[in-house]
Protein backbone atom coordinates (compact mmCIF):
# COMPACT_ATOMS: atom_id res chain seq x y z
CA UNK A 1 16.27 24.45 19.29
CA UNK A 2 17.63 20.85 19.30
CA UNK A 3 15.59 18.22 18.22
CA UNK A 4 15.04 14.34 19.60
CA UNK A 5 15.22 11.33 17.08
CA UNK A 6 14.17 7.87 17.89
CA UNK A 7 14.66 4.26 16.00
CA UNK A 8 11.33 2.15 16.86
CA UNK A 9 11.79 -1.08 17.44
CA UNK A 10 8.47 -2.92 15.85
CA UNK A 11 5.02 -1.45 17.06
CA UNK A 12 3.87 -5.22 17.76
CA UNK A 13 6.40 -5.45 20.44
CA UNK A 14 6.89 -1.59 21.79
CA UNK A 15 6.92 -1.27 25.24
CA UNK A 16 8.12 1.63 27.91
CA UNK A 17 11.52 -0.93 28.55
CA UNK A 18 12.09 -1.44 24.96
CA UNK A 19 15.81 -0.74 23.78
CA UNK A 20 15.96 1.79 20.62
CA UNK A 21 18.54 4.40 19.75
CA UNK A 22 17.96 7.75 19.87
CA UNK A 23 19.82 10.68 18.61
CA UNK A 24 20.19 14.38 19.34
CA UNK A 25 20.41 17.46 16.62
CA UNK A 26 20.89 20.95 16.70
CA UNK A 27 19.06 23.42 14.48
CA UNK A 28 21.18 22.86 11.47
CA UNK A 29 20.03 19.23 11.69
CA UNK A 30 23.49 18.23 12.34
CA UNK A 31 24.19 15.08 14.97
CA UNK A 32 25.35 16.44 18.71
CA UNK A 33 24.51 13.27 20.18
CA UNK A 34 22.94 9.70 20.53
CA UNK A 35 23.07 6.86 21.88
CA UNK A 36 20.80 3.49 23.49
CA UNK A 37 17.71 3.81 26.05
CA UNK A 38 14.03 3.01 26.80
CA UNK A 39 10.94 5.26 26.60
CA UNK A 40 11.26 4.82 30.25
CA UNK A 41 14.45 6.27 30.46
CA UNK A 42 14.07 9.34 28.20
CA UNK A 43 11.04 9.97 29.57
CA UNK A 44 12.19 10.24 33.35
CA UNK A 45 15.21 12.51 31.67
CA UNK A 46 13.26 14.81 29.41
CA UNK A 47 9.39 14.62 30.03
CA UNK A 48 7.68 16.47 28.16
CA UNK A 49 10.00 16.93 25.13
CA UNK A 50 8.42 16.50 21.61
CA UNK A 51 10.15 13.71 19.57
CA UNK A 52 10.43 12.42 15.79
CA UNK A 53 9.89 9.01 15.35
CA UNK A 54 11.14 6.97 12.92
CA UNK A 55 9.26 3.50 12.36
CA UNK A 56 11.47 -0.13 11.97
CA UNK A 57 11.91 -0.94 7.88
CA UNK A 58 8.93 -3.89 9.05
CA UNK A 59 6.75 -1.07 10.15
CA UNK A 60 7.44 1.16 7.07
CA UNK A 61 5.04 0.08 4.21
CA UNK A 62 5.97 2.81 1.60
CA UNK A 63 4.44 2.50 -2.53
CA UNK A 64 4.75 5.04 -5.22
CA UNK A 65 2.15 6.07 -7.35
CA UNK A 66 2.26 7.86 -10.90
CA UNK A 67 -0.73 9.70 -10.87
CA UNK A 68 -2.06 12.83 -13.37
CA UNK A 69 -2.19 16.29 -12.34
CA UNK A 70 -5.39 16.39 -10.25
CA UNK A 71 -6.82 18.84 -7.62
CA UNK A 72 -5.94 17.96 -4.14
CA UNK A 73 -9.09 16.39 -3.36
CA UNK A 74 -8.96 14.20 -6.14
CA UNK A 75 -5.48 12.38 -5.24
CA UNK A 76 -6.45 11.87 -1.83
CA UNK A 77 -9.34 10.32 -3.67
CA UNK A 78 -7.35 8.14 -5.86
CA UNK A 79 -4.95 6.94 -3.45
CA UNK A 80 -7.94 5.54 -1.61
CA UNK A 81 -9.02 3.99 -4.31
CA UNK A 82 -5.68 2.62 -5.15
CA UNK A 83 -4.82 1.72 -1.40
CA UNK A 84 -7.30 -1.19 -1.36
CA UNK A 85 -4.98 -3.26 -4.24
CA UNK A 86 -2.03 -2.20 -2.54
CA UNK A 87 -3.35 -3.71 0.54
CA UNK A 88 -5.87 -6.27 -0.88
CA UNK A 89 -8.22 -5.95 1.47
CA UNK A 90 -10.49 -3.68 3.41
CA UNK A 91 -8.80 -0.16 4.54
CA UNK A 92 -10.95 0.30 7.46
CA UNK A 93 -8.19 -0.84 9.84
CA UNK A 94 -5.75 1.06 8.41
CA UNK A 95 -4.14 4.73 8.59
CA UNK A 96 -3.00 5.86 4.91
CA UNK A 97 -1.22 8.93 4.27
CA UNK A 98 0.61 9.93 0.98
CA UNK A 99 2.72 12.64 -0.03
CA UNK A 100 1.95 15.97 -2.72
CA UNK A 101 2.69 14.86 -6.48
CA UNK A 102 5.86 16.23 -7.49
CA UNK A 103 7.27 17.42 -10.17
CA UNK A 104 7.45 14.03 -12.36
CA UNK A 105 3.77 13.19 -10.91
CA UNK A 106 4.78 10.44 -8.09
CA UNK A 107 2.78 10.65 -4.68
CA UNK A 108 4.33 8.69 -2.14
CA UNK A 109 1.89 6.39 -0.24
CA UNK A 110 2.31 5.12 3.39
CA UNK A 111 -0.06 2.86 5.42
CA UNK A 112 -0.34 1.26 8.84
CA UNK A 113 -2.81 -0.71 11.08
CA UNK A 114 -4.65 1.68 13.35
CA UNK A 115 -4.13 -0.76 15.96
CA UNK A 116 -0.21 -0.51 15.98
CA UNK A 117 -0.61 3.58 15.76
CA UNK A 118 -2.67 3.96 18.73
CA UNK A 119 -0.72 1.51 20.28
CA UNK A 120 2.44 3.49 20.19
CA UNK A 121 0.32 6.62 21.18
CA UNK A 122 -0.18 4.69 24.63
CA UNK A 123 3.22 3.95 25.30
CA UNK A 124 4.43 7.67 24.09
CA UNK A 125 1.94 9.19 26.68
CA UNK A 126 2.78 6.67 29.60
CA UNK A 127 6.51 7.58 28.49
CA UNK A 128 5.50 11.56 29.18
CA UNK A 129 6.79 12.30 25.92
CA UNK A 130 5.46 13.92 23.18
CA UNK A 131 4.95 13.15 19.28
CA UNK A 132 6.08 15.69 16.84
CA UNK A 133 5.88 13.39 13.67
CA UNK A 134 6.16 9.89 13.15
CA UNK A 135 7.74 8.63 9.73
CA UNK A 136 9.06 5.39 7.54
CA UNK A 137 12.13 4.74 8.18
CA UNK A 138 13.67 5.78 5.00
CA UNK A 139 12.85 10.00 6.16
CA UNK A 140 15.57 9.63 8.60
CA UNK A 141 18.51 9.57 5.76
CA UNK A 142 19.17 12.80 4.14
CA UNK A 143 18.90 13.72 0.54
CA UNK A 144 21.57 14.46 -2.23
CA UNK A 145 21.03 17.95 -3.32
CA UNK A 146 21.44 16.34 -7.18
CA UNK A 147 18.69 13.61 -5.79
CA UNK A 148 21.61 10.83 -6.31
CA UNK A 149 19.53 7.65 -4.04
CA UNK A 150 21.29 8.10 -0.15
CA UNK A 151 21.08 4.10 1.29
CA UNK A 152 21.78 2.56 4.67
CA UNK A 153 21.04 -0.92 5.52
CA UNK A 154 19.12 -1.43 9.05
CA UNK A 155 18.00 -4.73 10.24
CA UNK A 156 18.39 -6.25 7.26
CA UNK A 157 16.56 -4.16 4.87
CA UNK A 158 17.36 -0.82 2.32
CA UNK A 159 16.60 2.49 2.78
CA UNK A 160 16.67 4.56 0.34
CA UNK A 161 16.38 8.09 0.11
CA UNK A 162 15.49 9.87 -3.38
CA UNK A 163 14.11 13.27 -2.42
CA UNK A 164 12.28 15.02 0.08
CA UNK A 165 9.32 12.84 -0.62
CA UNK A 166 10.17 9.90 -2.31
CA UNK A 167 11.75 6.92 -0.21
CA UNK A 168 11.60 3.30 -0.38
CA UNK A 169 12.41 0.39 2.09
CA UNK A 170 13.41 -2.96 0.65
CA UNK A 171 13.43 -6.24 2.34
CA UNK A 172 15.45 -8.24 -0.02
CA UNK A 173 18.92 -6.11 0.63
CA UNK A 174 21.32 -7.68 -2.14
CA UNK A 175 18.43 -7.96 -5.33
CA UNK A 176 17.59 -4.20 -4.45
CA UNK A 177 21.51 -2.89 -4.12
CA UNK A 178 22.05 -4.88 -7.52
CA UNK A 179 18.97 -3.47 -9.20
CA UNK A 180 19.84 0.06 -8.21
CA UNK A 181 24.13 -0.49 -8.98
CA UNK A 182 22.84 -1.67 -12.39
CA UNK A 183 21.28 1.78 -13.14
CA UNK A 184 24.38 3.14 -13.70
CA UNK A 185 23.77 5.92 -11.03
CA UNK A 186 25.62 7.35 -8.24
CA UNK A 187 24.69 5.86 -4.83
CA UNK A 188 25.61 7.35 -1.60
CA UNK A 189 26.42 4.72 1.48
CA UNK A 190 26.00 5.53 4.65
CA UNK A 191 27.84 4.10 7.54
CA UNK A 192 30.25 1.23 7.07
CA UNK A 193 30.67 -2.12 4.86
CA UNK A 194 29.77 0.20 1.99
CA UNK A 195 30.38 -2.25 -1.33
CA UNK A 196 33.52 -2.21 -3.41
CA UNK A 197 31.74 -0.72 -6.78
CA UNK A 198 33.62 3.14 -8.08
CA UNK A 199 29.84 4.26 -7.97
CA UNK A 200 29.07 4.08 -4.44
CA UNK A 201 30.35 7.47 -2.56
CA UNK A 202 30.52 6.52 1.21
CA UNK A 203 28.94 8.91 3.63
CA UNK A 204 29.81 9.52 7.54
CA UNK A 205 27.68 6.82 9.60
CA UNK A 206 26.16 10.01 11.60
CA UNK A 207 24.72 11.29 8.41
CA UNK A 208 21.48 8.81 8.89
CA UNK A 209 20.00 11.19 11.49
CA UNK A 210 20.34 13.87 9.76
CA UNK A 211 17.74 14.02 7.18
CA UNK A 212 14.87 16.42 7.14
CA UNK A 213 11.49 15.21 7.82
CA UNK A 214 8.79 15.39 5.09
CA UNK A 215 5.85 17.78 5.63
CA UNK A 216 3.66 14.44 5.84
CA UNK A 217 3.75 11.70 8.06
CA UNK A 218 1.86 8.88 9.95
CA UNK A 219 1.61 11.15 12.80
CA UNK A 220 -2.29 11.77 12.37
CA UNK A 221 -3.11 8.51 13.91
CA UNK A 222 -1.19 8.71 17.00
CA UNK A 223 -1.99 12.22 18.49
CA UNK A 224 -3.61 12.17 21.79
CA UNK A 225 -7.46 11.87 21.93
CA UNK A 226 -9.69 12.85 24.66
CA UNK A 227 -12.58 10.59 25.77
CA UNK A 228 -15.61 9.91 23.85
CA UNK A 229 -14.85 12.71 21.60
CA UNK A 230 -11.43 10.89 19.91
CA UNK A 231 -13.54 7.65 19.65
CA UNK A 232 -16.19 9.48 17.36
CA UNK A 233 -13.24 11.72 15.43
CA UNK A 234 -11.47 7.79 14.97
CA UNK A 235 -15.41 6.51 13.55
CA UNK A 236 -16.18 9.96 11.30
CA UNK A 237 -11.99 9.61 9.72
CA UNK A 238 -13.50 6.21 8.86
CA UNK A 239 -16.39 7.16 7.18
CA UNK A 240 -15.39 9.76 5.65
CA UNK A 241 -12.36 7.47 4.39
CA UNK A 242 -14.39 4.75 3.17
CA UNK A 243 -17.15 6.78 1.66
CA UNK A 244 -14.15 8.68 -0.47
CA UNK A 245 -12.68 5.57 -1.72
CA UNK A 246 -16.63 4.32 -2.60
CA UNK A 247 -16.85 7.71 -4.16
CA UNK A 248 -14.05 7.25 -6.34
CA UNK A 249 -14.42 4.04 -7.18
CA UNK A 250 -17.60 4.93 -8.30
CA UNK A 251 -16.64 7.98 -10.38
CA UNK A 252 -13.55 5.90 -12.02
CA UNK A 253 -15.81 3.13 -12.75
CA UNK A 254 -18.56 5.86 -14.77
CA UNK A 255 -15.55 7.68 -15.97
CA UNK A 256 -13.65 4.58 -17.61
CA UNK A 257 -13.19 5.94 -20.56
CA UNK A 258 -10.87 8.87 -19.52
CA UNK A 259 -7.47 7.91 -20.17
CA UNK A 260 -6.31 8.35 -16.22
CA UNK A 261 -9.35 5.89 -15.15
CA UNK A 262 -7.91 3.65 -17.46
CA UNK A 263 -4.29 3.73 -16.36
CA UNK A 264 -5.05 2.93 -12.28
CA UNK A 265 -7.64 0.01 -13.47
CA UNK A 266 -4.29 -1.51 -15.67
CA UNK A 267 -2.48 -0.86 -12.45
CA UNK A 268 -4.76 -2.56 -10.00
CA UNK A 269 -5.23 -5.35 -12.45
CA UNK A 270 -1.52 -6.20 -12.34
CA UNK A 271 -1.01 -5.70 -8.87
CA UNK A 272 -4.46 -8.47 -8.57
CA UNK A 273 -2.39 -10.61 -10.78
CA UNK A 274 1.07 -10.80 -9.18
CA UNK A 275 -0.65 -11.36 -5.87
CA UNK A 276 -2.77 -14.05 -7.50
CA UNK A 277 -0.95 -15.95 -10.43
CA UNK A 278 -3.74 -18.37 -10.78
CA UNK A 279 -6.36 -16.37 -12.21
CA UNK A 280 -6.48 -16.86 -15.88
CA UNK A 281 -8.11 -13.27 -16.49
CA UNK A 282 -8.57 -10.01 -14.47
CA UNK A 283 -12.56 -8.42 -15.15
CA UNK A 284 -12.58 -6.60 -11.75
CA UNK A 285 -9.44 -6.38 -10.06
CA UNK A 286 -11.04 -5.60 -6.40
CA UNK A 287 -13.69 -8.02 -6.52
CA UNK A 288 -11.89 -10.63 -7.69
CA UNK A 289 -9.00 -9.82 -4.91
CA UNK A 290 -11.45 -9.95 -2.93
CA UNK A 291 -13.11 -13.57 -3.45
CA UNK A 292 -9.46 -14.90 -3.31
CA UNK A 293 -9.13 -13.37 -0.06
CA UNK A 294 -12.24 -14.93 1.06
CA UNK A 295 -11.51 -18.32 -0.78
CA UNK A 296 -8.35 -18.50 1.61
CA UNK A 297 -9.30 -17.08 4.66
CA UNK A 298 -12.86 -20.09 4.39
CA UNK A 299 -9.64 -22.80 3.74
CA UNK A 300 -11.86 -23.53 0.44
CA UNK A 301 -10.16 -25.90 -1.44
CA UNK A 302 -8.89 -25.19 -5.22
CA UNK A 303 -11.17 -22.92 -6.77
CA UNK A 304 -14.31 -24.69 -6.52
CA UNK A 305 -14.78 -23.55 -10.10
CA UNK A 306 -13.90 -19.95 -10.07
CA UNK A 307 -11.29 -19.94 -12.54
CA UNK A 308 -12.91 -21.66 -15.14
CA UNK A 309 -15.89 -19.33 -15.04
CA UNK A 310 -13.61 -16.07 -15.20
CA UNK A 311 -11.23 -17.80 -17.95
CA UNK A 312 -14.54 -18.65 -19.52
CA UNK A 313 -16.25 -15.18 -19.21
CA UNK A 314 -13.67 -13.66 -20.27
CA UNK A 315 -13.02 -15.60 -23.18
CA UNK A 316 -16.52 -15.52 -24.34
CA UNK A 317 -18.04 -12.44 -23.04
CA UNK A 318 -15.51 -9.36 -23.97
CA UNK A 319 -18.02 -6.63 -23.67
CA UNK A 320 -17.70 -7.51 -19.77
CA UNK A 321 -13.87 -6.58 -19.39
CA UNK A 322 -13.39 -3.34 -18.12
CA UNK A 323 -16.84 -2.87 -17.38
CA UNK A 324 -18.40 -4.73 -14.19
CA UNK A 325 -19.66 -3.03 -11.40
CA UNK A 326 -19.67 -6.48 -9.31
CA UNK A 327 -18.40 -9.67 -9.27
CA UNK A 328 -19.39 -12.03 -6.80
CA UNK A 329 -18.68 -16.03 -7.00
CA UNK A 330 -20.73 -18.38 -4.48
CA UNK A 331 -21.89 -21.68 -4.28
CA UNK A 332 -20.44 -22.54 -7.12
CA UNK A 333 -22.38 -19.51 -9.34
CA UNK A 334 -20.76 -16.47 -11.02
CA UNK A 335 -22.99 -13.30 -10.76
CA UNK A 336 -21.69 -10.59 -13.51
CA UNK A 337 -23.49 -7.01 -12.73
CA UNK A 338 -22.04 -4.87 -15.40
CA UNK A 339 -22.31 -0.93 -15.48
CA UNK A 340 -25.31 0.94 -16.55
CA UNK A 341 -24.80 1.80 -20.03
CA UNK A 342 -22.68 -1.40 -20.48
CA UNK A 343 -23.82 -3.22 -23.75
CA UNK A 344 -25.26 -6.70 -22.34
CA UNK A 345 -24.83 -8.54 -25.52
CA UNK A 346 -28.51 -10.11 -25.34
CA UNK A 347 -29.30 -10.57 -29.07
CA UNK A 348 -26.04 -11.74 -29.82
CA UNK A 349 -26.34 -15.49 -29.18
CA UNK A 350 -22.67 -16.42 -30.65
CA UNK A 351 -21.53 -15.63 -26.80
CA UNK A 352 -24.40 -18.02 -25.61
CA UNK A 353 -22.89 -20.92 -27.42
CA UNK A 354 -19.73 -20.80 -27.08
CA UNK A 355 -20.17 -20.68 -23.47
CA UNK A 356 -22.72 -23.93 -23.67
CA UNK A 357 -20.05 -25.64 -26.05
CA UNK A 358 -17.57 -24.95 -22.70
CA UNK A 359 -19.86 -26.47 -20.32
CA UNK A 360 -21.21 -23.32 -18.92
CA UNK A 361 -24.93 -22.18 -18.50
CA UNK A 362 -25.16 -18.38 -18.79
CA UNK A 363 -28.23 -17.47 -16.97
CA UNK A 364 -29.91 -13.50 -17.96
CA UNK A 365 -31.16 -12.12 -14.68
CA UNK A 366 -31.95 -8.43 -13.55
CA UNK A 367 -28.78 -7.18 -13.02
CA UNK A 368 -26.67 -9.26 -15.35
CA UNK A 369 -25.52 -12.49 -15.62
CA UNK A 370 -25.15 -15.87 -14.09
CA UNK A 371 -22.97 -18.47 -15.11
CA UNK A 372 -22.70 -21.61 -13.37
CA UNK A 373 -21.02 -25.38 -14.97
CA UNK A 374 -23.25 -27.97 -16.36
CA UNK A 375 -21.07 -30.83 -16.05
CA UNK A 376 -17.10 -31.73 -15.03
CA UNK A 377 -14.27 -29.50 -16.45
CA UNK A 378 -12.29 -31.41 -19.47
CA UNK A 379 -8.86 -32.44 -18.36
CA UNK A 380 -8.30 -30.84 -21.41
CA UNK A 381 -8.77 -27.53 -20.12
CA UNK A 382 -7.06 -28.15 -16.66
CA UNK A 383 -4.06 -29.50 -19.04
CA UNK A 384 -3.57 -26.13 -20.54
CA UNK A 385 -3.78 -24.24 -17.87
């Protein structure tokens, strides 16, 4: 049985006339043919074959997680939970998949908007061709049998191959190549313009069909759906998505002092931070994300305050790292919820004054705190910042 290969162009612009390459391969997985066409054209040719499809390096949003060794309900769990700092923003909109754990406890992580999967599932069905599995681009290169990284440049990005499960694409081509010569590793190149280093083993340019697909893919999001019936299967994936990724945020929150809890909270803090160098001090690394994201997408100017009340809550009220349930900054106001069992640091007034010697009320209410300025921030403080 042979099998049918295509290079997507990106989703955003896919149409039936779109020019990708394709490629044939027999049952050993080795290349028999290939070449240039449309949807259109393969379509008229061979309707009704199944295909593998391998998205464009824009298309393939790939992260790797180092997770413990949990029950299989439990990682899906905790990649949702972890998906919304890769993403920074809701997940509603988006199809994630991720991989097993392996042996060294990495689970690959893939994501896409809905939007762009279904779209493709339109043009495959107008195309009368069928979807076998749908993949980042990376999948299509094959892997070393001593799981040496296989690379191949396409459209000016890296792929790189590690193992059956564990790719990467990188945008920036040269920092990446450097980064991965400098390990001291063998790398294997395929196709031509391989660089002039004794590590790098060049591979035939044919070999970057050839690799074997993973046993999980995007695919999920893209397979036909009839009528009403795929429109309620699309809402209860939802659901059930979002209330998972409530659930464990939930449970990780009430379970912060197991050591695992711990390490994905240190994660999603830094992740918060590199996206958003500003902030003085990550509490809550969603929330806060989160506020940013609104701050921007509102065209609010500055802060309006925020960072001085987080640098200043932070600084003065320690027993709230690690442990809010909400965050939530508006009209000018900082509302700290912390989690039940949390100790609220009432009788302690130190906190209190320190905060009023900083120019900031702290306000007691039912579920926490509020904290709002009483007067201009020092240039003093903006100075150090």
């Amino acid at each position: 049985m042979t099998a049918l290969r295509l290079a997507l162009p990106p989703l955003e612009t896919l149409t039936l006339d779109s020019p990708l390459e394709f490629a044939w391969l027999d049952r050993q997985g080795k290349l028999t043919d290939q070449g240039r066409g449309s949807l259109a054209q393969l379509g008229q040719v061979h309707k009704g074959v199944a295909v593998e499809c391998y998205l464009h390096p824009r298309d393939s949003l790939l992260a790797s997680l180092e997770l413990p060794n949990l029950p299989p309900a439990r990682i899906q769990a905790a990649v949702g939970c972890a998906a919304q700092a890769l993403i920074l923003g809701g997940c509603e909109s988006m199809h994630i998949v991720h991989s097993p754990r392996d042996a060294e406890g990495q689970v690959q992580v893939a994501w896409l908007q809905r939007a762009l999967l279904e779209h493709l599932g339109t043009v495959l069905r107008q195309s009368g061709l069928k979807l076998h599995g749908l993949y980042p681009a990376a999948y299509c290169l094959p892997v070393d049998a001593t799981q040496a990284p296989v690379v191949a440049v396409r459209d000016e990005h890296l792929l790189m191959r590690r193992s059956q499960d564990r790719a990467q694409v990188h945008p920036a081509v040269d920092a990446a190549l450097t980064e991965l010569l400098n390990s001291g590793g063998v790398v294997h190149w395929v196709g031509a313009a391989a660089p002039d280093n004794a590590l790098v083993q060049s591979l035939p340019e044919d070999r970057a069909w050839s690799g074997k697909a993973p046993g999980w893919g995007l695919h999920g999001a893209v397979q036909p759906m009839a009528g009403n019936a795929g429109g309620w299967g699309r809402t209860v994936a939802c659901m059930v998505l979002a209330v998972a990724v409530w659930a464990v945020g939930l449970n990780l929150y009430a379970a912060r002092q197991v050591e695992q809890g711990q390490q994905l909270k240190a994660w999603m803090a830094q992740r918060v931070k590199q996206a958003f160098p500003a902030l003085p001090m990550i509490l809550n690394p969603l929330q806060q994300a989160r506020q940013q994201l609104a701050l921007r997408e509102n065209g609010a100017p500055g802060d309006s305050g925020f960072t001085r009340l987080v640098q200043q809550a932070g600084s003065a009220m320690p027993f709230m790292v690690g442990s809010l349930q909400t965050l939530v900054f508006e009209h000018g106001e900082l509302h700290l919820s912390p989690l039940p069992g949390t100790p609220g640091g009432g009788r302690d007034k130190a906190w209190q004054l320190s905060l009023t010697q900083a120019g900031v009320e702290a306000t007691a209410v039912a579920d926490g705190w509020v904290l709002k300025t009483t007067g201009p921030q020092p240039l003093a403080e903006n100075d150090s910042e």
